[in-house]
PDB file of N, CA and C in Angstrom:
ATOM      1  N   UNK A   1       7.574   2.859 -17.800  1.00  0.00           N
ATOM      2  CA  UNK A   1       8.592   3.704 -17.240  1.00  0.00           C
ATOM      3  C   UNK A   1       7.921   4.826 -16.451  1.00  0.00           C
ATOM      4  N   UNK A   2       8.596   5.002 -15.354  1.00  0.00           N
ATOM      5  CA  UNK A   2       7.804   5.951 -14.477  1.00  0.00           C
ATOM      6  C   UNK A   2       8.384   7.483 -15.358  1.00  0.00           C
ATOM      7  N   UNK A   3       6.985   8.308 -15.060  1.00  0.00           N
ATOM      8  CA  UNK A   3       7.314   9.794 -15.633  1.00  0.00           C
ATOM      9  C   UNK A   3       6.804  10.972 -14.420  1.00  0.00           C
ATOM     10  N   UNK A   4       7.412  11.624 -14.553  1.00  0.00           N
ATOM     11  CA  UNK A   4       6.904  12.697 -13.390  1.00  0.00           C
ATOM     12  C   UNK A   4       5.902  13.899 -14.250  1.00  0.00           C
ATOM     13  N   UNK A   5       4.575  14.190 -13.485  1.00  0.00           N
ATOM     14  CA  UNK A   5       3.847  14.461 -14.256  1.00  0.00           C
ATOM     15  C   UNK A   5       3.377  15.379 -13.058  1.00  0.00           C
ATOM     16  N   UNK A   6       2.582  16.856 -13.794  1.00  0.00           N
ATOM     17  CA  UNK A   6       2.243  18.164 -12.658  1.00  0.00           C
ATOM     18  C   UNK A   6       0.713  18.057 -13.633  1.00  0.00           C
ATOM     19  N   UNK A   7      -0.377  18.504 -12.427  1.00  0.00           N
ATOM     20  CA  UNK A   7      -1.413  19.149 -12.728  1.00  0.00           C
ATOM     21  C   UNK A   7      -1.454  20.431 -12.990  1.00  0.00           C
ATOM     22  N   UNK A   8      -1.990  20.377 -14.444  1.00  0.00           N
ATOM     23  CA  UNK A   8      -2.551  22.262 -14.742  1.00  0.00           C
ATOM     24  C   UNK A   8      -3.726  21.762 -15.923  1.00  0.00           C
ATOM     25  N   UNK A   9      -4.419  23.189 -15.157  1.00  0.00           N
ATOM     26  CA  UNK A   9      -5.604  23.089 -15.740  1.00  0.00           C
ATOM     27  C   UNK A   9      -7.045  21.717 -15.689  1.00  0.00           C
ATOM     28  N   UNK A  10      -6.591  21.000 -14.317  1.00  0.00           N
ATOM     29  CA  UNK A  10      -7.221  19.875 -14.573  1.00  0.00           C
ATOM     30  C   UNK A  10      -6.632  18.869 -15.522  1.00  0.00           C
ATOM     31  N   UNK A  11      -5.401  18.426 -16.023  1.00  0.00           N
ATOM     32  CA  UNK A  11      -5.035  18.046 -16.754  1.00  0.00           C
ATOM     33  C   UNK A  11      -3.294  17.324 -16.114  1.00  0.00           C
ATOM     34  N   UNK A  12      -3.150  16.404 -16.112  1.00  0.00           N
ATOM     35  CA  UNK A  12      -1.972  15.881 -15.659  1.00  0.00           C
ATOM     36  C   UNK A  12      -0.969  15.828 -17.064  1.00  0.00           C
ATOM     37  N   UNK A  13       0.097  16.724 -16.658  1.00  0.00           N
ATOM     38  CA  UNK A  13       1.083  16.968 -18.128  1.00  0.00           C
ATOM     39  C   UNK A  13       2.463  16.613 -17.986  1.00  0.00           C
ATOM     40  N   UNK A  14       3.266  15.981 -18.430  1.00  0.00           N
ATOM     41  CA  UNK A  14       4.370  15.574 -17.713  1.00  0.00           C
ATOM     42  C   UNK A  14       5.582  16.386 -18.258  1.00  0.00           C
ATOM     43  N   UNK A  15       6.508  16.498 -17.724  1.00  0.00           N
ATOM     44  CA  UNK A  15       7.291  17.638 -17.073  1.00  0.00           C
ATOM     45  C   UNK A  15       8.859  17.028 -17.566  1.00  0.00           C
ATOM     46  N   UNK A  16       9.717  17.308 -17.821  1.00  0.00           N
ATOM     47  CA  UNK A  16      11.192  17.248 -18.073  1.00  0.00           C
ATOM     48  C   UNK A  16      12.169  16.774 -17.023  1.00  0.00           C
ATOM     49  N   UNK A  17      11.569  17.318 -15.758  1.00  0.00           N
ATOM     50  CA  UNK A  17      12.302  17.082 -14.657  1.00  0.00           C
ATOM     51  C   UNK A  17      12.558  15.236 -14.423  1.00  0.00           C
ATOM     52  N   UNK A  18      13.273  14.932 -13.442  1.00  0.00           N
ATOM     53  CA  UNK A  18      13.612  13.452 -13.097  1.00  0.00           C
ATOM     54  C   UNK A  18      13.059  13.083 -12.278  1.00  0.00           C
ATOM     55  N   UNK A  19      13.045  12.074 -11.626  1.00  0.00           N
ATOM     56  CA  UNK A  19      12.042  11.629 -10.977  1.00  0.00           C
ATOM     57  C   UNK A  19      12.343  11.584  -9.754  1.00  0.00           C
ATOM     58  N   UNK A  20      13.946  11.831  -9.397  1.00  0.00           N
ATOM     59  CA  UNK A  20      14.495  12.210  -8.227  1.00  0.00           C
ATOM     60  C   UNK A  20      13.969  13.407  -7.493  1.00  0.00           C
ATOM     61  N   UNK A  21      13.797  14.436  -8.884  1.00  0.00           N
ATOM     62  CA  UNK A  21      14.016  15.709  -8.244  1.00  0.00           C
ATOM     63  C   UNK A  21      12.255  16.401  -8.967  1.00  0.00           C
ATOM     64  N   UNK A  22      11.738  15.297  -8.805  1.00  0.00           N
ATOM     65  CA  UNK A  22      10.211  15.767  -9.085  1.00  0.00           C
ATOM     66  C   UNK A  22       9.510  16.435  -8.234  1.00  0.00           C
ATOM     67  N   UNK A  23       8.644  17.410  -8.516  1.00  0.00           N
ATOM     68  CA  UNK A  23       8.145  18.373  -7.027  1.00  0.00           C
ATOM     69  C   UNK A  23       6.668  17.764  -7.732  1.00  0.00           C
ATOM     70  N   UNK A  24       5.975  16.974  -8.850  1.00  0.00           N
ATOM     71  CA  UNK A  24       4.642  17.100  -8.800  1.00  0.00           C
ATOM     72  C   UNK A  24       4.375  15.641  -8.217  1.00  0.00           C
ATOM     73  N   UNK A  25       3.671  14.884  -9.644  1.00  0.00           N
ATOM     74  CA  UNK A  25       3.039  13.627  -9.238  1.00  0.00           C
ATOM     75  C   UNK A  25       4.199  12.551 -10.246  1.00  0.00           C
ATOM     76  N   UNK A  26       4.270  11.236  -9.481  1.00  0.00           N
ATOM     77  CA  UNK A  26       4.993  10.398 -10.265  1.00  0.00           C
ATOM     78  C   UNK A  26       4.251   8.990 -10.978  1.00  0.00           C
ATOM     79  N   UNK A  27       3.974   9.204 -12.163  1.00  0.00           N
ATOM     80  CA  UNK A  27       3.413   8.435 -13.078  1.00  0.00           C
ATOM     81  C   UNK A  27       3.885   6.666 -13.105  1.00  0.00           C
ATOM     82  N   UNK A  28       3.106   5.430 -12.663  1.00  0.00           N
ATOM     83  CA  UNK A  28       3.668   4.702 -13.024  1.00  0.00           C
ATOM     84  C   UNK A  28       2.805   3.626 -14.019  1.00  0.00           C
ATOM     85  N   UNK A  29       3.565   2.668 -14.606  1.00  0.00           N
ATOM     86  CA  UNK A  29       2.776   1.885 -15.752  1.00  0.00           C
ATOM     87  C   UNK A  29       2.097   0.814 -14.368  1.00  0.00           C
ATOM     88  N   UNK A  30       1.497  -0.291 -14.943  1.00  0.00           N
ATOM     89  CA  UNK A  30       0.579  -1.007 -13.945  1.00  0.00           C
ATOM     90  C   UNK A  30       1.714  -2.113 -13.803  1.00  0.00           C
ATOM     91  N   UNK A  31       2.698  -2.444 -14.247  1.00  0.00           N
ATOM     92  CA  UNK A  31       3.940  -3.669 -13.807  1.00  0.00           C
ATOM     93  C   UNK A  31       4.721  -2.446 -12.911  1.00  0.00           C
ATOM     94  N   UNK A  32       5.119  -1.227 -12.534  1.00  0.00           N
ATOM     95  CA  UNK A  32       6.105  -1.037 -11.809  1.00  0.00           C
ATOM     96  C   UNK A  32       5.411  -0.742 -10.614  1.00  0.00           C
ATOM     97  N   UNK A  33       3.945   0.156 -10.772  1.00  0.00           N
ATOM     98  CA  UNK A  33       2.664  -0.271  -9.375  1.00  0.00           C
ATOM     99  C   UNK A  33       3.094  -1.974  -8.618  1.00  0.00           C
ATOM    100  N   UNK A  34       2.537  -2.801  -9.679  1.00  0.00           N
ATOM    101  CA  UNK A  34       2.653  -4.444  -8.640  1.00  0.00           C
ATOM    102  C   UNK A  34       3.838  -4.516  -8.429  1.00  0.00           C
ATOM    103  N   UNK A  35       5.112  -4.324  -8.764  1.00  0.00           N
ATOM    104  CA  UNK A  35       6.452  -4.617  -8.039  1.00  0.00           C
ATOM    105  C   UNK A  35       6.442  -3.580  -6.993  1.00  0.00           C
ATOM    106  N   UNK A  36       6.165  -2.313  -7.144  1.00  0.00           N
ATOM    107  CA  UNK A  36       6.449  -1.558  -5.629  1.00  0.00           C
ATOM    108  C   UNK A  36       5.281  -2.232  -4.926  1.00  0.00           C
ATOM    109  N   UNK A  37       4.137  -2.335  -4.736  1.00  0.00           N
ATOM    110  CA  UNK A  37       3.591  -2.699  -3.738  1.00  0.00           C
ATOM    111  C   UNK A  37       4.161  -4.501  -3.379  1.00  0.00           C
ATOM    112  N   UNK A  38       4.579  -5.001  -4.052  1.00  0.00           N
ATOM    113  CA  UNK A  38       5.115  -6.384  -3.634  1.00  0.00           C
ATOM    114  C   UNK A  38       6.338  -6.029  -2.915  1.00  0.00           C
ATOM    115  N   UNK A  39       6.911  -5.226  -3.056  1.00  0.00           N
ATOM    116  CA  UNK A  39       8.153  -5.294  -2.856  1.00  0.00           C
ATOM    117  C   UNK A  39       8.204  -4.144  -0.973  1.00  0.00           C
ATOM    118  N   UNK A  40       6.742  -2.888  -1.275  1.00  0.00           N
ATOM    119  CA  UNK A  40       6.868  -2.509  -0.228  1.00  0.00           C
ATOM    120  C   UNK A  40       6.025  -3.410   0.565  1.00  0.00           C
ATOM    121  N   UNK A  41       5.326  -4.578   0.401  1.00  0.00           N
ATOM    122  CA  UNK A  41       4.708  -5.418   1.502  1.00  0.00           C
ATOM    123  C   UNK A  41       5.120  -6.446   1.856  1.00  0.00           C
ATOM    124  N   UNK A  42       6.541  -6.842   1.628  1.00  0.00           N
ATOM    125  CA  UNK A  42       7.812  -7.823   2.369  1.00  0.00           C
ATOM    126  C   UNK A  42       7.977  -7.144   3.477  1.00  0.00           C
ATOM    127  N   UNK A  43       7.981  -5.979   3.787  1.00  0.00           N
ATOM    128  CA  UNK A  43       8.587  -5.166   4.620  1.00  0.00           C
ATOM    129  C   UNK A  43       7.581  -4.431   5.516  1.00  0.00           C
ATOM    130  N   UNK A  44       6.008  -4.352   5.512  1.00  0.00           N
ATOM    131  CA  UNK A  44       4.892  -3.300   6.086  1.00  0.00           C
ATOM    132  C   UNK A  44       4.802  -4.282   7.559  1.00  0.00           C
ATOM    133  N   UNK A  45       5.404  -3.879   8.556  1.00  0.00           N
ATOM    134  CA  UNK A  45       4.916  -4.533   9.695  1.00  0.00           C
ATOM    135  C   UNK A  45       3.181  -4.917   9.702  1.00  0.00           C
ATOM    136  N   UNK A  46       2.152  -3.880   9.311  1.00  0.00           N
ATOM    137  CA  UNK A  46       0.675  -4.060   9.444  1.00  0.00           C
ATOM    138  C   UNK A  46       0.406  -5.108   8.674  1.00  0.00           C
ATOM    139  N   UNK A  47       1.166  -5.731   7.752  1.00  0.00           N
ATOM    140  CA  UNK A  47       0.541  -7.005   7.234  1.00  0.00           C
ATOM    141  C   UNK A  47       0.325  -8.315   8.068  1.00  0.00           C
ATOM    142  N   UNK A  48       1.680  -8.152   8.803  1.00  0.00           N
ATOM    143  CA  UNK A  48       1.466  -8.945   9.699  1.00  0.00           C
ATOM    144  C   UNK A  48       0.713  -9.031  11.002  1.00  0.00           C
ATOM    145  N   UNK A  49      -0.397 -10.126  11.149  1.00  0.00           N
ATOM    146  CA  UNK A  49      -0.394  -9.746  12.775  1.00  0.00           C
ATOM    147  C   UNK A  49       0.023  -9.959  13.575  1.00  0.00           C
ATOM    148  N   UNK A  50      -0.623  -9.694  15.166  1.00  0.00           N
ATOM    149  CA  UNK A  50       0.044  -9.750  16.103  1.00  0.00           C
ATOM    150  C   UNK A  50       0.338 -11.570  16.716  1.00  0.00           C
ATOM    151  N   UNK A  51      -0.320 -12.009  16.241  1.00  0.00           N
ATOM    152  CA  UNK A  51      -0.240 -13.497  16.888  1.00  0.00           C
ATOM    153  C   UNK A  51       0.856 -14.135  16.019  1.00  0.00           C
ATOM    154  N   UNK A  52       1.163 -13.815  14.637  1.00  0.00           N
ATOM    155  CA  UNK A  52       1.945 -14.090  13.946  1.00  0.00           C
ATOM    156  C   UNK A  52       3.414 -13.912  14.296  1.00  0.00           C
ATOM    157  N   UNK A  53       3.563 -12.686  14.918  1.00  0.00           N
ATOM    158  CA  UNK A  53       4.653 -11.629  15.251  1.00  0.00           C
ATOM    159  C   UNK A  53       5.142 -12.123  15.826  1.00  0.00           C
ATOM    160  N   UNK A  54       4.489 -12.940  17.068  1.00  0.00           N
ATOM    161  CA  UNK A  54       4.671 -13.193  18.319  1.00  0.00           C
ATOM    162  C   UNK A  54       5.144 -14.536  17.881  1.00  0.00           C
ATOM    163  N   UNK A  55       4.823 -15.247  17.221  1.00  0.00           N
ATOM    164  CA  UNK A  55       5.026 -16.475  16.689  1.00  0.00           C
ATOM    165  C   UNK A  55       6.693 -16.726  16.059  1.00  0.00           C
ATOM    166  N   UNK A  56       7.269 -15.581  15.484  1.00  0.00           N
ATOM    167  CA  UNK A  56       8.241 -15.463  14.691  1.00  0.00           C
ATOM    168  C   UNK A  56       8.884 -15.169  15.983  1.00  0.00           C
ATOM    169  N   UNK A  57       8.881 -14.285  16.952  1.00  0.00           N
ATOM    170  CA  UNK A  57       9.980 -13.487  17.743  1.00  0.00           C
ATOM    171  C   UNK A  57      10.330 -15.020  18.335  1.00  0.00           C
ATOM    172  N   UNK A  58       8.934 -15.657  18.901  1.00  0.00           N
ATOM    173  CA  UNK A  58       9.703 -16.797  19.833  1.00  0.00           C
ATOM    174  C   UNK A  58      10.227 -18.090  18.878  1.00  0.00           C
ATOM    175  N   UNK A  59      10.318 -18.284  17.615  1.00  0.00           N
ATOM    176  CA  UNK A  59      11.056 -19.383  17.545  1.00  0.00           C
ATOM    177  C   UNK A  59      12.264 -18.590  16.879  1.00  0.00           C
ATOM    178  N   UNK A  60      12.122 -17.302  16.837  1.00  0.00           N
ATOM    179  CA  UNK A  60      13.917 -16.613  16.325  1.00  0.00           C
ATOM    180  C   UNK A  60      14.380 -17.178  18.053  1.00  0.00           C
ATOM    181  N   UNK A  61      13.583 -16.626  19.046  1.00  0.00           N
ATOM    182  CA  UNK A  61      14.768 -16.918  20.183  1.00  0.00           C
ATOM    183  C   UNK A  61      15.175 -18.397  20.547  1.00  0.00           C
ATOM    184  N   UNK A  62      13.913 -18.780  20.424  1.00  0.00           N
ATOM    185  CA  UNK A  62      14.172 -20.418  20.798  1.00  0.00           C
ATOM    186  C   UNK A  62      15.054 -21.140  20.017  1.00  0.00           C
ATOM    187  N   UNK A  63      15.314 -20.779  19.018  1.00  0.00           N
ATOM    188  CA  UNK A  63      16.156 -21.486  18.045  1.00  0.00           C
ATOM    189  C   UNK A  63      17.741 -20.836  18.523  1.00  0.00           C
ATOM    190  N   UNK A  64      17.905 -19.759  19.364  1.00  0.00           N
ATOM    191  CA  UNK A  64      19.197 -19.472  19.368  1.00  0.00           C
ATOM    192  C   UNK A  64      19.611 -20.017  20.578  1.00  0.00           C
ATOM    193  N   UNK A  65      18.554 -20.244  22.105  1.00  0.00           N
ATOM    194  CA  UNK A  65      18.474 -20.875  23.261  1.00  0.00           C
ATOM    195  C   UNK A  65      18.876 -22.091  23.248  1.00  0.00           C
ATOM    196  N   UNK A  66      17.864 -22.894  22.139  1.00  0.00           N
ATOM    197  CA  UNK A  66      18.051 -24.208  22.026  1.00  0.00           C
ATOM    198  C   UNK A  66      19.603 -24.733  21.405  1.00  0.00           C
ATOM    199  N   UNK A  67      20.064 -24.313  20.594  1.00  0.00           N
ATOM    200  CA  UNK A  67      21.161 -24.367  19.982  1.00  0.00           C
ATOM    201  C   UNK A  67      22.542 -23.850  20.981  1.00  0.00           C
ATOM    202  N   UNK A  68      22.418 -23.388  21.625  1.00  0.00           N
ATOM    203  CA  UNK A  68      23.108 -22.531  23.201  1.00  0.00           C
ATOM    204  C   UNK A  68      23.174 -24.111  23.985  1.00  0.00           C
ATOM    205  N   UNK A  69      21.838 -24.542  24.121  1.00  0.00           N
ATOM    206  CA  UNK A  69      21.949 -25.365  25.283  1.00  0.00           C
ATOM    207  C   UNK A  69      22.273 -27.078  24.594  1.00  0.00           C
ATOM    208  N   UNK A  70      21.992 -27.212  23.600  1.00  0.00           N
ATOM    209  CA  UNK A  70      22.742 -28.238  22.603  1.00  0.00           C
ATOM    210  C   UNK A  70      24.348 -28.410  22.276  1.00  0.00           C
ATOM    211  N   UNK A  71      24.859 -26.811  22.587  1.00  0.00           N
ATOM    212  CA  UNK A  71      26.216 -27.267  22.108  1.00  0.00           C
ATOM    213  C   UNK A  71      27.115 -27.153  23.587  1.00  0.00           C
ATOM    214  N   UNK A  72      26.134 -26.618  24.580  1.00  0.00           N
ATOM    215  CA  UNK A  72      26.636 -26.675  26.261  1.00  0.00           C
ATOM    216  C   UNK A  72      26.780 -27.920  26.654  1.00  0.00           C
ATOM    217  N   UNK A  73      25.801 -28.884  26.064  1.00  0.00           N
ATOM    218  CA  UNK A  73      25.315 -30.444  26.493  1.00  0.00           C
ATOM    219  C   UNK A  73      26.590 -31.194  25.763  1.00  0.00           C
ATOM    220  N   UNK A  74      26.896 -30.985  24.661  1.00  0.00           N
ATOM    221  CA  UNK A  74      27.949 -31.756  23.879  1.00  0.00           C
ATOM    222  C   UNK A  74      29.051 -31.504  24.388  1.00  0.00           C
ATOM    223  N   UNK A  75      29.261 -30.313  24.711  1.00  0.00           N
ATOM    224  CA  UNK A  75      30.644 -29.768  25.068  1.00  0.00           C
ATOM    225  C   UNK A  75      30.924 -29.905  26.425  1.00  0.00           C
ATOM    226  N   UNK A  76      30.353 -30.228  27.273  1.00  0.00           N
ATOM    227  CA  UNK A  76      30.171 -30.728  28.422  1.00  0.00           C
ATOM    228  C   UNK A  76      30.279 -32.462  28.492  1.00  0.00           C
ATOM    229  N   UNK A  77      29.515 -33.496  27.543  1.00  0.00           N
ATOM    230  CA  UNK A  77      30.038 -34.616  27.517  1.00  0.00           C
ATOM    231  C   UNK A  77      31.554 -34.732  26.900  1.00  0.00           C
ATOM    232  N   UNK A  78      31.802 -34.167  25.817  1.00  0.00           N
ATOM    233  CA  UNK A  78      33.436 -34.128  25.116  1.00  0.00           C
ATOM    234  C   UNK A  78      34.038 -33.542  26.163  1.00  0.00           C
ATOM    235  N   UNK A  79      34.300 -33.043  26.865  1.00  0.00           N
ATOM    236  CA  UNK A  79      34.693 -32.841  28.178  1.00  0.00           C
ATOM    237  C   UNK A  79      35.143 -33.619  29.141  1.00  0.00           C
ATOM    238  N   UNK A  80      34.342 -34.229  29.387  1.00  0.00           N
ATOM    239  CA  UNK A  80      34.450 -35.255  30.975  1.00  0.00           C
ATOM    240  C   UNK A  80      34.965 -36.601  30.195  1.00  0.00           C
ATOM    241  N   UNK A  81      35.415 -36.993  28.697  1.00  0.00           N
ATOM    242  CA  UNK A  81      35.790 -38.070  28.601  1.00  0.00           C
ATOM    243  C   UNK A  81      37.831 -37.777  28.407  1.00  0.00           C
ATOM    244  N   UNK A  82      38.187 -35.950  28.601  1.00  0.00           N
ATOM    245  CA  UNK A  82      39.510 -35.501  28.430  1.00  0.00           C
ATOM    246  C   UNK A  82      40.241 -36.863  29.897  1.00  0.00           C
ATOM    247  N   UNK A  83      41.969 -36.812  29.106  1.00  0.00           N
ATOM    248  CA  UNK A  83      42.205 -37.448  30.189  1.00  0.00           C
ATOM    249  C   UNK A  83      42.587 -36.745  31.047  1.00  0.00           C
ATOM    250  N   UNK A  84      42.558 -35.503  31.459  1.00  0.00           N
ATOM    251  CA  UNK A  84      41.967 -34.826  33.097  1.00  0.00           C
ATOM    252  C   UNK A  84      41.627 -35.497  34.364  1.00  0.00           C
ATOM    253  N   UNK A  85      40.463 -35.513  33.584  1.00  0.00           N
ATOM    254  CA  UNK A  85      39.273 -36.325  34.648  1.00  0.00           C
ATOM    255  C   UNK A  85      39.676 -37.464  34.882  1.00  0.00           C
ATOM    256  N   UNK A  86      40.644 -38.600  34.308  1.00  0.00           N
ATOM    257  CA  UNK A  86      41.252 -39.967  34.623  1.00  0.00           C
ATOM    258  C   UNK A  86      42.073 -39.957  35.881  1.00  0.00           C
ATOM    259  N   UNK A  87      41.618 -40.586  36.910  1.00  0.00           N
ATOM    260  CA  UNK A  87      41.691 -40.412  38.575  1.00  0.00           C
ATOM    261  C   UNK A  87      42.666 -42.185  38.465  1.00  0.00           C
ATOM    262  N   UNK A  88      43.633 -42.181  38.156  1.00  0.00           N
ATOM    263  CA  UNK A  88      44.467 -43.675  38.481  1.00  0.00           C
ATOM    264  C   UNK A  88      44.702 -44.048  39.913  1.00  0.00           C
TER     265      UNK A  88
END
């Protein structure tokens, strides 16, 4: 459990206050350390690099392009078979 803890005397002593409203240092056990750092490195852009980055942006777009021009192509053949287009 995290505790909020102030230096005096060379000595880290922990304090009453909450952990919201802690003004010193915030104490954690070694399981709530590995979940915040797991949890803040889903999210640290610097983990990723740049070739990676670049890798993700273009198949987010390509996948929305491609899918654009897949349902233009269908909807364009279901189209031209309406009886409209039937010239008697």
């Amino acid at each position: 459990m995290a505790t909020c803890v102030e230096l005096q005397h060379g000595q880290l002593t922990p304090t009453a206050q909450s952990i919201e409203d802690c003004s010193g240092f915030v104490l954690l056990e070694p399981t709530e350390y590995q979940q915040f750092l797991l949890g803040s490195s889903l999210f640290d852009p610097s983990v990723i690099d740049q070739a990676t980055a670049q890798q993700l942006f273009m198949a987010g777009f390509s996948l929305v392009l491609i899918c654009y021009l897949v349902s233009w192509g269908y909807g364009t053949v279901i189209n031209w078979f309406r009886p409209e287009h039937d010239q008697n």
